[in-house]
N, C-alpha and C. Protein backbone atom coordinates (compact mmCIF):
# COMPACT_ATOMS: atom_id res chain seq x y z
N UNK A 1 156.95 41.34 165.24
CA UNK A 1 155.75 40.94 164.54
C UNK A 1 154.56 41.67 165.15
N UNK A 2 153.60 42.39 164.46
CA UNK A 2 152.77 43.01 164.95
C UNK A 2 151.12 42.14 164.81
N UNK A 3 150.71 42.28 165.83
CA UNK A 3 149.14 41.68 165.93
C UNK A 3 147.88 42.14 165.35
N UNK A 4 147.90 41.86 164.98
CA UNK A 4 146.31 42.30 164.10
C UNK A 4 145.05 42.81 165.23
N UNK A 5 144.53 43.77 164.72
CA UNK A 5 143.63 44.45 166.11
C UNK A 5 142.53 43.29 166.17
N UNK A 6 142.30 42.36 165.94
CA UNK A 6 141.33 41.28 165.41
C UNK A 6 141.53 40.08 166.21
N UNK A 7 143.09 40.44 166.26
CA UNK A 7 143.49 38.91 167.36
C UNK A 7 142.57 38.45 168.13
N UNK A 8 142.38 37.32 168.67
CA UNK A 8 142.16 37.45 170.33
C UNK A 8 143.31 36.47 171.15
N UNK A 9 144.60 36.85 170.32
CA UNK A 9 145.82 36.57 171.69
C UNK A 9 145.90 37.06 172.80
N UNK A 10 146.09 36.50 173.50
CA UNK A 10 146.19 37.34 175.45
C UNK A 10 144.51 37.61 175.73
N UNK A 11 143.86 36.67 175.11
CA UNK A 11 142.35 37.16 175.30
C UNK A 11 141.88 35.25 176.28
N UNK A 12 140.85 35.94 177.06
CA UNK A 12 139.84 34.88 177.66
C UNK A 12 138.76 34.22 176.72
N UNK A 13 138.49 33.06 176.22
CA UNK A 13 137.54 32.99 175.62
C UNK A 13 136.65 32.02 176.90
N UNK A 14 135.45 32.55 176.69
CA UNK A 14 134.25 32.06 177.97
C UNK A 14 133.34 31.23 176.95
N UNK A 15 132.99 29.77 177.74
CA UNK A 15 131.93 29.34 176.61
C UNK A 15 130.42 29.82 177.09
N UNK A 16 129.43 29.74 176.26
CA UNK A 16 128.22 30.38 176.66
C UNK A 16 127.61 29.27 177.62
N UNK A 17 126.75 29.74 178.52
CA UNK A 17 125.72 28.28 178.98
C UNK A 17 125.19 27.05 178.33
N UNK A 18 124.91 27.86 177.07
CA UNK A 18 124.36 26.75 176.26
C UNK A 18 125.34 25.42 175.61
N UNK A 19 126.26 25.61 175.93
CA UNK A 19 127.74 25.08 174.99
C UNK A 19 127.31 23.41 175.52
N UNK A 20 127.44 22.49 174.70
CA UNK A 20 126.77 21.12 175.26
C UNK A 20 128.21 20.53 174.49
N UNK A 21 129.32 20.89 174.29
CA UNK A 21 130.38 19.98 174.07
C UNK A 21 131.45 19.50 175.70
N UNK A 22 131.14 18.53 175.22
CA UNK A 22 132.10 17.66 176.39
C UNK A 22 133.01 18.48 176.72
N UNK A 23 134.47 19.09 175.84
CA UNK A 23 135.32 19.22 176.13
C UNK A 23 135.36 21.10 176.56
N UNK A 24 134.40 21.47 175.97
CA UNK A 24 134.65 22.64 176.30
C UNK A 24 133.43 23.35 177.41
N UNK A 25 132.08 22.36 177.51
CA UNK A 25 131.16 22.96 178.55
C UNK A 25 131.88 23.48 179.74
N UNK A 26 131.27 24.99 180.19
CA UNK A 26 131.66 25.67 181.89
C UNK A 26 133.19 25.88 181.20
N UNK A 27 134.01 26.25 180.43
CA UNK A 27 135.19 26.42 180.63
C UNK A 27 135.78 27.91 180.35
N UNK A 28 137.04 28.33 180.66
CA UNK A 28 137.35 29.47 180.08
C UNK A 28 138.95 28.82 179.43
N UNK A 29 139.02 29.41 178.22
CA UNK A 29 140.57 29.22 177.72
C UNK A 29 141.06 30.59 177.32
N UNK A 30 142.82 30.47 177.56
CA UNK A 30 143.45 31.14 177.29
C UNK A 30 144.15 31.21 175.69
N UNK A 31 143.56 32.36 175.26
CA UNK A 31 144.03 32.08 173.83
C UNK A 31 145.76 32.51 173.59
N UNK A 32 146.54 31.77 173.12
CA UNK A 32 147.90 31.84 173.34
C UNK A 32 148.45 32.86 171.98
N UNK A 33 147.47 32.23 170.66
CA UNK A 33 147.73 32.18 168.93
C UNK A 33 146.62 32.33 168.39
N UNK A 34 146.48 33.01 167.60
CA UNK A 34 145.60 33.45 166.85
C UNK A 34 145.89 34.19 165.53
N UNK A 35 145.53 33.58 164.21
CA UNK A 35 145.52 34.28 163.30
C UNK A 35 144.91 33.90 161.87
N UNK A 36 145.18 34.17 160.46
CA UNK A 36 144.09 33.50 159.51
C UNK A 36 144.49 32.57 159.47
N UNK A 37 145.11 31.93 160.13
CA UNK A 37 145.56 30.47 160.17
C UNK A 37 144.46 29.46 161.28
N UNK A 38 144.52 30.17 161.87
CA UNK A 38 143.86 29.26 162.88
C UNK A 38 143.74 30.23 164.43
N UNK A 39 143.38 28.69 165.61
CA UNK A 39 143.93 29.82 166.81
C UNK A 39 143.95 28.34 167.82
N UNK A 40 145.21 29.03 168.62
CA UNK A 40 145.58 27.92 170.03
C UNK A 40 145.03 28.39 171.25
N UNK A 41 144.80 27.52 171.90
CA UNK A 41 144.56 28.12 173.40
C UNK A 41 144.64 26.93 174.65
N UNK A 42 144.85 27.64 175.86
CA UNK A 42 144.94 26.63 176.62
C UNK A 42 143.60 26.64 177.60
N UNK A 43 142.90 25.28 177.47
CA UNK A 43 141.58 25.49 178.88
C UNK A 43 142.43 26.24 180.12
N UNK A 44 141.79 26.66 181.13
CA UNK A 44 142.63 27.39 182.22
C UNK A 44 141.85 26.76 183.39
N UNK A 45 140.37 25.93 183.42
CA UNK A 45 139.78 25.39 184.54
C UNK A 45 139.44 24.31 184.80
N UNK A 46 140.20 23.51 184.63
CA UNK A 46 139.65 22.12 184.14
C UNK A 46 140.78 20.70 184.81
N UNK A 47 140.89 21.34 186.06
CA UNK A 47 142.12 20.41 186.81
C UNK A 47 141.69 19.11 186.39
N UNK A 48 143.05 18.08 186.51
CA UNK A 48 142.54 16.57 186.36
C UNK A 48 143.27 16.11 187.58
N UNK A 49 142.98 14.82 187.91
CA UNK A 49 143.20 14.10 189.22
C UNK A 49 144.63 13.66 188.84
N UNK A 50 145.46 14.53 188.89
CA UNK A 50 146.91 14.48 188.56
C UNK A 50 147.49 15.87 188.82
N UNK A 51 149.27 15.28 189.47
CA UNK A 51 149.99 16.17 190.01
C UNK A 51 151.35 15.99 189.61
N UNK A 52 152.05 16.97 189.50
CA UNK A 52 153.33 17.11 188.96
C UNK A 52 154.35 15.87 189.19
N UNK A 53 154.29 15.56 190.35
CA UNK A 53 154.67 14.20 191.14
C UNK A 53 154.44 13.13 189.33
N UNK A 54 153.45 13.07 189.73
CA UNK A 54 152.96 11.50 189.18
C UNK A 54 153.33 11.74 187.33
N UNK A 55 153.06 13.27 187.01
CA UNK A 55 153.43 13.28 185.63
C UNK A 55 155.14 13.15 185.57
N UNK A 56 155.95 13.86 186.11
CA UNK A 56 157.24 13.61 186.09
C UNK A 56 157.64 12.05 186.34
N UNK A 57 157.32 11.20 187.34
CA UNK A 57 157.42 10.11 186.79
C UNK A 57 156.89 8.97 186.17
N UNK A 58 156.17 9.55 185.36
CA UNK A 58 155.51 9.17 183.89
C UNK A 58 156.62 9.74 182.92
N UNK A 59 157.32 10.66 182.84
CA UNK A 59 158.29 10.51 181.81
C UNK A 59 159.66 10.48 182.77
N UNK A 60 159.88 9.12 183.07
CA UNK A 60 160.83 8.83 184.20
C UNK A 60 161.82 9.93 184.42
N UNK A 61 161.50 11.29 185.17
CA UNK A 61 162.93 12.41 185.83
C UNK A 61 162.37 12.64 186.99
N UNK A 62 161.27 11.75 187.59
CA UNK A 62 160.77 12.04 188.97
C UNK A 62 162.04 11.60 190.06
N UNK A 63 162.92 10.50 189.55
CA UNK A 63 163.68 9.84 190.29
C UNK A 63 164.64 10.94 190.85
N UNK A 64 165.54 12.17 189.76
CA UNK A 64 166.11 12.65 190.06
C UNK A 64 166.06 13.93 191.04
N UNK A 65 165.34 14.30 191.61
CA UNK A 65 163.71 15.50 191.55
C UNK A 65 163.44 15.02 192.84
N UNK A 66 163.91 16.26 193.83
CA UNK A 66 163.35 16.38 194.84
C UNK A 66 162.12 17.27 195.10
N UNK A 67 160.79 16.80 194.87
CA UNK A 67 159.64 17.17 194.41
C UNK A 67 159.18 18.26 195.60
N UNK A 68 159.26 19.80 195.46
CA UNK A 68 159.35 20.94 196.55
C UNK A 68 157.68 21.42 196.31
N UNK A 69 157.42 21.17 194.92
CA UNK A 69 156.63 22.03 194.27
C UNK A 69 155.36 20.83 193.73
N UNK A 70 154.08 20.09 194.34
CA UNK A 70 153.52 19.86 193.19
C UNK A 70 152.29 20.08 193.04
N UNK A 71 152.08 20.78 192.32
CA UNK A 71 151.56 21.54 191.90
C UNK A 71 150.25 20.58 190.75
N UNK A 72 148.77 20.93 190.85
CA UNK A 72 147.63 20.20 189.73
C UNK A 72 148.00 20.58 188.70
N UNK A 73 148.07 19.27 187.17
CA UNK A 73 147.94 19.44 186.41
C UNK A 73 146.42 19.61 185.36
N UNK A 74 146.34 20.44 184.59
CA UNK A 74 144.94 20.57 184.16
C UNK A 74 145.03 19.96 182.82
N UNK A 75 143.53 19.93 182.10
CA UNK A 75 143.41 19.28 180.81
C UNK A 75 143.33 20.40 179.86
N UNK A 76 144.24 20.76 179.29
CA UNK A 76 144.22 22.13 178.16
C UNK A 76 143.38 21.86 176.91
N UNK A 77 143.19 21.28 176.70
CA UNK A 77 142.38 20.98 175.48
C UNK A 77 141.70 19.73 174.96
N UNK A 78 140.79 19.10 174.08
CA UNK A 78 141.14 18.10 173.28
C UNK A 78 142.42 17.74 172.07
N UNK A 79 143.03 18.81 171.77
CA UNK A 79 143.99 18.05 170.72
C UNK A 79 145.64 17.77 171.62
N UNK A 80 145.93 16.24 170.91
CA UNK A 80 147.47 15.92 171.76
C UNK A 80 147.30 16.29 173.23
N UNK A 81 146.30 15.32 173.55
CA UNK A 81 146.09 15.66 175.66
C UNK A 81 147.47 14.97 175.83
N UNK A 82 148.25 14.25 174.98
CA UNK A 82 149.39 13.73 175.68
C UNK A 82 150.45 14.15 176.09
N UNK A 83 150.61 15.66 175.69
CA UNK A 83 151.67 16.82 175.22
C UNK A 83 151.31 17.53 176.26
N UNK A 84 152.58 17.52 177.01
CA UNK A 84 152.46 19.15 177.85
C UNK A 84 152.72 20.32 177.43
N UNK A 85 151.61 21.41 178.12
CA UNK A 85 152.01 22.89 177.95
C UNK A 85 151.99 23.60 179.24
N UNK A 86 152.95 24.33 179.68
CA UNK A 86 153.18 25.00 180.42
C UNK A 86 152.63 26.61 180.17
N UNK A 87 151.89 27.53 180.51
CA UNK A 87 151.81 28.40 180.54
C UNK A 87 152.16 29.56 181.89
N UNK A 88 153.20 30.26 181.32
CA UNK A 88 153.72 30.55 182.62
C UNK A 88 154.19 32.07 182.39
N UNK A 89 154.27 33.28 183.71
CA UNK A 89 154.85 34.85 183.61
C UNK A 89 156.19 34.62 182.91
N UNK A 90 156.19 35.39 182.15
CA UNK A 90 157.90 36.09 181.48
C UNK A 90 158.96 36.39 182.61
N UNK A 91 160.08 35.45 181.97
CA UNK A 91 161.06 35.31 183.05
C UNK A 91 162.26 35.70 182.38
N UNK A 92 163.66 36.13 182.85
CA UNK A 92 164.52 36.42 182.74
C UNK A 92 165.39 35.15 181.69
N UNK A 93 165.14 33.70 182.74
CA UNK A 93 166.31 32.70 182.21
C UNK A 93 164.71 31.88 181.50
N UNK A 94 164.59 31.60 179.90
CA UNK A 94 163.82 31.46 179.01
C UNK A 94 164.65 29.62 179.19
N UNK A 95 163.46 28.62 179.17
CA UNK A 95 163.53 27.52 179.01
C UNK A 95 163.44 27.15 177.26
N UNK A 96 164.07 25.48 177.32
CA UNK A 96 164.44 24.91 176.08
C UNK A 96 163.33 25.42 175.07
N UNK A 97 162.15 25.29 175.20
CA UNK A 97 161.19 25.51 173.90
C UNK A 97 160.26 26.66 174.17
N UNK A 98 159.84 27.66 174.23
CA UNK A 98 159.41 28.76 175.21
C UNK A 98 158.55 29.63 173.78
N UNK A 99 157.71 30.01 173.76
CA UNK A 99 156.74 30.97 172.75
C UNK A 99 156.36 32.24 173.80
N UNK A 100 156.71 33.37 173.58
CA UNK A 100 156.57 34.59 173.82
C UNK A 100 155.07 34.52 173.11
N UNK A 101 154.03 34.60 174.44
CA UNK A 101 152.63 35.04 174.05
C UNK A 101 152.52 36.55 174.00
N UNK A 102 153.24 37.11 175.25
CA UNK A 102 152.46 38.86 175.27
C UNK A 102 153.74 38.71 176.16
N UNK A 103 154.42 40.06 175.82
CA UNK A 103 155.52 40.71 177.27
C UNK A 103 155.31 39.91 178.80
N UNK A 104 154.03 39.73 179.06
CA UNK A 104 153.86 39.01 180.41
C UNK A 104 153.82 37.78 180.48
N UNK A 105 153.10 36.91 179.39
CA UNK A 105 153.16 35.35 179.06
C UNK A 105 153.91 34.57 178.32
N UNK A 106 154.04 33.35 179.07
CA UNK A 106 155.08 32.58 177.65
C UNK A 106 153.88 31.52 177.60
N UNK A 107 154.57 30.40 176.63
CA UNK A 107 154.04 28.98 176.83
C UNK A 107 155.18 28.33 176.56
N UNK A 108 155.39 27.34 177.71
CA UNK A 108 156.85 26.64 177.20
C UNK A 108 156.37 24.88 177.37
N UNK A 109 156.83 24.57 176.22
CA UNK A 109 156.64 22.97 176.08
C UNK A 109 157.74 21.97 176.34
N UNK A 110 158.94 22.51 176.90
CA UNK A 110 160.13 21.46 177.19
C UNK A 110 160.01 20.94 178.63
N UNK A 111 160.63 19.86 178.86
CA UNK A 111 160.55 19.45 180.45
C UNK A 111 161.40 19.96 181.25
N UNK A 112 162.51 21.04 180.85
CA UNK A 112 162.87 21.87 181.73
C UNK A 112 162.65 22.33 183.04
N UNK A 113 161.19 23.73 182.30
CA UNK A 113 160.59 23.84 183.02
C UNK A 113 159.61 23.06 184.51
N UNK A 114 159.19 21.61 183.94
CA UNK A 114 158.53 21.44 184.74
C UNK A 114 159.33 20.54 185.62
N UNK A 115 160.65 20.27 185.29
CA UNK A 115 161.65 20.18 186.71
C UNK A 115 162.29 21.06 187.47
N UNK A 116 161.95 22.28 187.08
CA UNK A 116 162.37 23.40 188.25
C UNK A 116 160.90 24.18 188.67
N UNK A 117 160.19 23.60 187.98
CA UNK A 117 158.35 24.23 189.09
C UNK A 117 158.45 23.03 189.99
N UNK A 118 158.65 21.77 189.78
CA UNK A 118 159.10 20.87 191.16
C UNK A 118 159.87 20.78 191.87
N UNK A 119 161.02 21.48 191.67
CA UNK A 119 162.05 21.74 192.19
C UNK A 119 162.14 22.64 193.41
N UNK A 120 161.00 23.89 192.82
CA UNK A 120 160.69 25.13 193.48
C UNK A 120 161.75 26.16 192.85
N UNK A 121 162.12 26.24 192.04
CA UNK A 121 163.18 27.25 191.40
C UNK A 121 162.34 27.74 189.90
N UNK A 122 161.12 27.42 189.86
CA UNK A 122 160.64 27.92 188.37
C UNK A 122 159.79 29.13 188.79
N UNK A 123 159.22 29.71 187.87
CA UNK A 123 158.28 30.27 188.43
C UNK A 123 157.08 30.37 188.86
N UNK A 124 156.76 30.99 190.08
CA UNK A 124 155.30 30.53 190.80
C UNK A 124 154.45 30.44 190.15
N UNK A 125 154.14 31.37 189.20
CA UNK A 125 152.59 32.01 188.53
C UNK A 125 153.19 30.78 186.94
N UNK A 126 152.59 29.90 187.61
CA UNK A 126 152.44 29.16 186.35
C UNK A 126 151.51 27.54 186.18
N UNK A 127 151.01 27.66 184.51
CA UNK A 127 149.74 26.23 185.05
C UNK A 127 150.02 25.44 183.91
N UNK A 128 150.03 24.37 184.14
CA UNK A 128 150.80 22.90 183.66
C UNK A 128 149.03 22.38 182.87
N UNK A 129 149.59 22.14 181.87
CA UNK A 129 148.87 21.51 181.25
C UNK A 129 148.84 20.54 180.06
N UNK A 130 147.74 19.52 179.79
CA UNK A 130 147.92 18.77 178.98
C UNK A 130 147.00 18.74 177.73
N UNK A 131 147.55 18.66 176.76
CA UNK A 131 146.44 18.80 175.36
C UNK A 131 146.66 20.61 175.47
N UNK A 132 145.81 20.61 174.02
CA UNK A 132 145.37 22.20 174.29
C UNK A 132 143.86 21.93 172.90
N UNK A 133 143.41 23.06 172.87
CA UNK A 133 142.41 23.81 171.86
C UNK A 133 143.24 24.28 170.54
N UNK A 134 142.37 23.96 170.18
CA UNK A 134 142.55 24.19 168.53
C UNK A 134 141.53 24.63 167.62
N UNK A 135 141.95 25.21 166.58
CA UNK A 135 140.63 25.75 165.92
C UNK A 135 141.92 25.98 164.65
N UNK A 136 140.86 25.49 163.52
CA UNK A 136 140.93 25.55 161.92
C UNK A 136 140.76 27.42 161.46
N UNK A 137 141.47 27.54 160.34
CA UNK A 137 140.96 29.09 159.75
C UNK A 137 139.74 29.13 159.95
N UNK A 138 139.68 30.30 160.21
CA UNK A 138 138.07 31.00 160.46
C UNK A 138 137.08 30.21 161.39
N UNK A 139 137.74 28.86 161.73
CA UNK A 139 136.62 28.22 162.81
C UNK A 139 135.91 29.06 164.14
N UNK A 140 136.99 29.80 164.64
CA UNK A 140 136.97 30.35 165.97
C UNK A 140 136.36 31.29 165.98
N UNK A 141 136.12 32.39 164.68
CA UNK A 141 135.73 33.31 164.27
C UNK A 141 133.72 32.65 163.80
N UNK A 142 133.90 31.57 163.89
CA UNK A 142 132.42 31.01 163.29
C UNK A 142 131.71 30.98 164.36
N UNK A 143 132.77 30.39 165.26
CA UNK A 143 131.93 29.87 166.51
C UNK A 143 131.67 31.14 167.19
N UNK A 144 131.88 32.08 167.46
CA UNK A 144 131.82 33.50 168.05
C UNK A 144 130.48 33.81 167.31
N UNK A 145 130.12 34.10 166.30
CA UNK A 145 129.27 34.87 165.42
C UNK A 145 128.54 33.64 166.01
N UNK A 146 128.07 32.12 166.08
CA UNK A 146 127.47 31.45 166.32
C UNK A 146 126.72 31.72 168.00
N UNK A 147 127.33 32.51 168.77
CA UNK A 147 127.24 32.60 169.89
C UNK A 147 127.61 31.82 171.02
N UNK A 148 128.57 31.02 170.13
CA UNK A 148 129.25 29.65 171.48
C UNK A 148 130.55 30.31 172.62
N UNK A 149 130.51 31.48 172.30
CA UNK A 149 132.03 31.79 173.16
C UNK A 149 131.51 33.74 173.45
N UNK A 150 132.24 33.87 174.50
CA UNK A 150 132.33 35.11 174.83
C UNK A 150 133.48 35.37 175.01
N UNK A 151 134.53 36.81 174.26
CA UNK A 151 135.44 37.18 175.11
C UNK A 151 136.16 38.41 175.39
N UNK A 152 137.13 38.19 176.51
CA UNK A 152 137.40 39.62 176.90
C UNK A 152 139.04 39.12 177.00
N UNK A 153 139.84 39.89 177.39
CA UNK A 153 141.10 40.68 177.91
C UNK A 153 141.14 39.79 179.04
N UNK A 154 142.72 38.94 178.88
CA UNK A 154 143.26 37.98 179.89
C UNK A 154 143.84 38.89 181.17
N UNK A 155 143.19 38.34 182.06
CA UNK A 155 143.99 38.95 183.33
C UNK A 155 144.62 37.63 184.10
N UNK A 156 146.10 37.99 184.53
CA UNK A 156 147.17 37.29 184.97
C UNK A 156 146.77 36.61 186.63
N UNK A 157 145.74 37.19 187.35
CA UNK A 157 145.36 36.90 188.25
C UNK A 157 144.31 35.58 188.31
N UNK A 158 143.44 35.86 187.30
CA UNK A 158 142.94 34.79 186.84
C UNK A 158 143.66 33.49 186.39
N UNK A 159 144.04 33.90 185.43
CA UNK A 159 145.05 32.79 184.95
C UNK A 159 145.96 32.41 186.29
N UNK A 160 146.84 32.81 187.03
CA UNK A 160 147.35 32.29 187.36
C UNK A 160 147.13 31.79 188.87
N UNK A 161 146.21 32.91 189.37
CA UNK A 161 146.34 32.82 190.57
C UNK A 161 144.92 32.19 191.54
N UNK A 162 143.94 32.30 191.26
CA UNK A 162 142.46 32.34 190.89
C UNK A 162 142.21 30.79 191.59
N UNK A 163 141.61 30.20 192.36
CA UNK A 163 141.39 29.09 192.48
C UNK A 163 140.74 28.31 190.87
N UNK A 164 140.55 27.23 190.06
CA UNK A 164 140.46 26.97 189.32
C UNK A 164 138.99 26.92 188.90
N UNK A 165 137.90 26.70 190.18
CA UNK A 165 136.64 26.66 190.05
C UNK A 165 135.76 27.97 190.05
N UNK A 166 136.73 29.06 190.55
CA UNK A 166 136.65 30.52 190.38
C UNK A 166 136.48 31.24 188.98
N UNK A 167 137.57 30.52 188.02
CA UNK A 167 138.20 31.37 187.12
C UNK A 167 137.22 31.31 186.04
N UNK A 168 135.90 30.76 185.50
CA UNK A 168 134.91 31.38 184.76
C UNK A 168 134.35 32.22 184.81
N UNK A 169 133.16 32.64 186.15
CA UNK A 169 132.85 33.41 186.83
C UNK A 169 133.58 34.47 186.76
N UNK A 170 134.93 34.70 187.27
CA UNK A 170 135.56 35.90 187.45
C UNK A 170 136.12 36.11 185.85
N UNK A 171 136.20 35.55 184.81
CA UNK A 171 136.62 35.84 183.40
C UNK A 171 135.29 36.53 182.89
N UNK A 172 134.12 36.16 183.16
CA UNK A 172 132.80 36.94 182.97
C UNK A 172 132.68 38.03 183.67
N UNK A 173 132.81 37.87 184.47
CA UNK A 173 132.51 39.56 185.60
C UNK A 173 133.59 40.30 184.88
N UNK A 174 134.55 40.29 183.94
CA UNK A 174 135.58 41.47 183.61
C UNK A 174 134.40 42.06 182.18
N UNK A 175 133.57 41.34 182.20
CA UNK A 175 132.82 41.71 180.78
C UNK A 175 131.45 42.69 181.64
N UNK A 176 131.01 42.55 183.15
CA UNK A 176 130.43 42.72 183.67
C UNK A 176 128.80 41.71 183.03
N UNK A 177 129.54 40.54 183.17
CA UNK A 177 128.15 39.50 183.07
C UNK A 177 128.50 38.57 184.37
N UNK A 178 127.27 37.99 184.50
CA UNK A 178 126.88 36.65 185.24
C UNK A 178 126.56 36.01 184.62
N UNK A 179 126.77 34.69 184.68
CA UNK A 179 126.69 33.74 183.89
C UNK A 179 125.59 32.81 184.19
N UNK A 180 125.34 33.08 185.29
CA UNK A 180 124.46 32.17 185.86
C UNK A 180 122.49 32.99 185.71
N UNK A 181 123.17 34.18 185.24
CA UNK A 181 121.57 35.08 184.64
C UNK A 181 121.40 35.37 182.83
N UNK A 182 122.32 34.44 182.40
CA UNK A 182 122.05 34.58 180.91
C UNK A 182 121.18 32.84 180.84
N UNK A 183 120.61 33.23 179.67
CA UNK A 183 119.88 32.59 178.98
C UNK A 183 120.58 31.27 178.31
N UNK A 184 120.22 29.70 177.96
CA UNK A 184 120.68 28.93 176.91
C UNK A 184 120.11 29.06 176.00
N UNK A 185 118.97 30.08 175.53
CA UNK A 185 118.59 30.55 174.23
C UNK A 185 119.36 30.68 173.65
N UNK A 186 119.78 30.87 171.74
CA UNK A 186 120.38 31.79 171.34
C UNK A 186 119.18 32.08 169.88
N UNK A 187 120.53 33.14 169.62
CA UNK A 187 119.55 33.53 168.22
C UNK A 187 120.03 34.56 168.00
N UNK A 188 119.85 34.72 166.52
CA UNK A 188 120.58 36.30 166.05
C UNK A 188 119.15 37.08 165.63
N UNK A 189 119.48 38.18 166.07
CA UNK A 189 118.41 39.53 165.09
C UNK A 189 118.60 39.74 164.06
């Protein structure tokens, strides 16, 4: 399946300063899907006071699970915060439900995975999350022209590796902005 040069799959979307929504103020998401359909993405900075531990036994397999790995879970979005998503590097042995984002990314939604990232047998470079972003046809494309989002080209370091309070800041500096010297003005010419 080929991508439309238009996408912004495997892309960072940055919200502007001015952004005054709850769920998305200060954040950067990873866009997973994108197309005239719509577009998915996962927040990437937005840890919650929860850890792999406590979500695994919330869907009782903590018992079996010698917990090696646990690792913060973050809040991916407003839609279905109850639903996990895993976003994680392309691996050899592909878990139960798994979406090929880009040669380097997956997103996998089965609990497989997140009993062998506790396990310590999954893979390192990967971020657990709950809910994700959503956007209607042409919404995402509105909000851009509106000036609510900035974006650039996902880097794997960020995403994966990046302390979490880092990863706006450094998703802006790939655009060569600061965020903290733009304006909450907006306005078009």
């Amino acid at each position: 399946m080929s991508i439309k040069t238009s996408s912004l799959r495997d892309q960072f979307l940055i919200s502007m300063p001015h952004m005054h929504d709850a769920h998305f103020e200060h954040t950067v998401t990873y866009i997973c899907d994108h197309s005239e359909y719509g577009a998915m993405g996962i927040v990437i900075n937005r840890p919650l006071d929860l850890r792999l531990d406590a979500l695994l036994e919330h869907l009782n397999t903590a018992d079996s699970l010698q917990i090696k790995d646990n690792r913060q879970i973050y809040a991916g979005g407003p839609v279905q915060g109850e639903r996990g998503f895993v976003l994680h590097a392309s691996q050899d042995s592909p878990w139960l439900a798994t979406y090929q984002v880009t040669d380097e990314v997956c997103l996998t939604t089965s609990i497989d995975i997140l009993e062998d990232i506790a396990a310590g047998t999954g893979t390192p470079d990967a971020l657990i999350a709950l809910g994700y972003a959503g956007w209607g046809a042409g919404q995402l494309e509105r909000e851009i022209s509106d000036n609510a989002w900035l974006s650039c080209p996902a880097n794997l370091d960020i995403l994966f590796r990046l302390p979490a309070e880092q990863r706006l800041h450094a998703a802006a500096s790939i655009l060569g902005i600061n965020l903290d010297l733009l304006t909450a003005q907006v306005g078009h010419t």
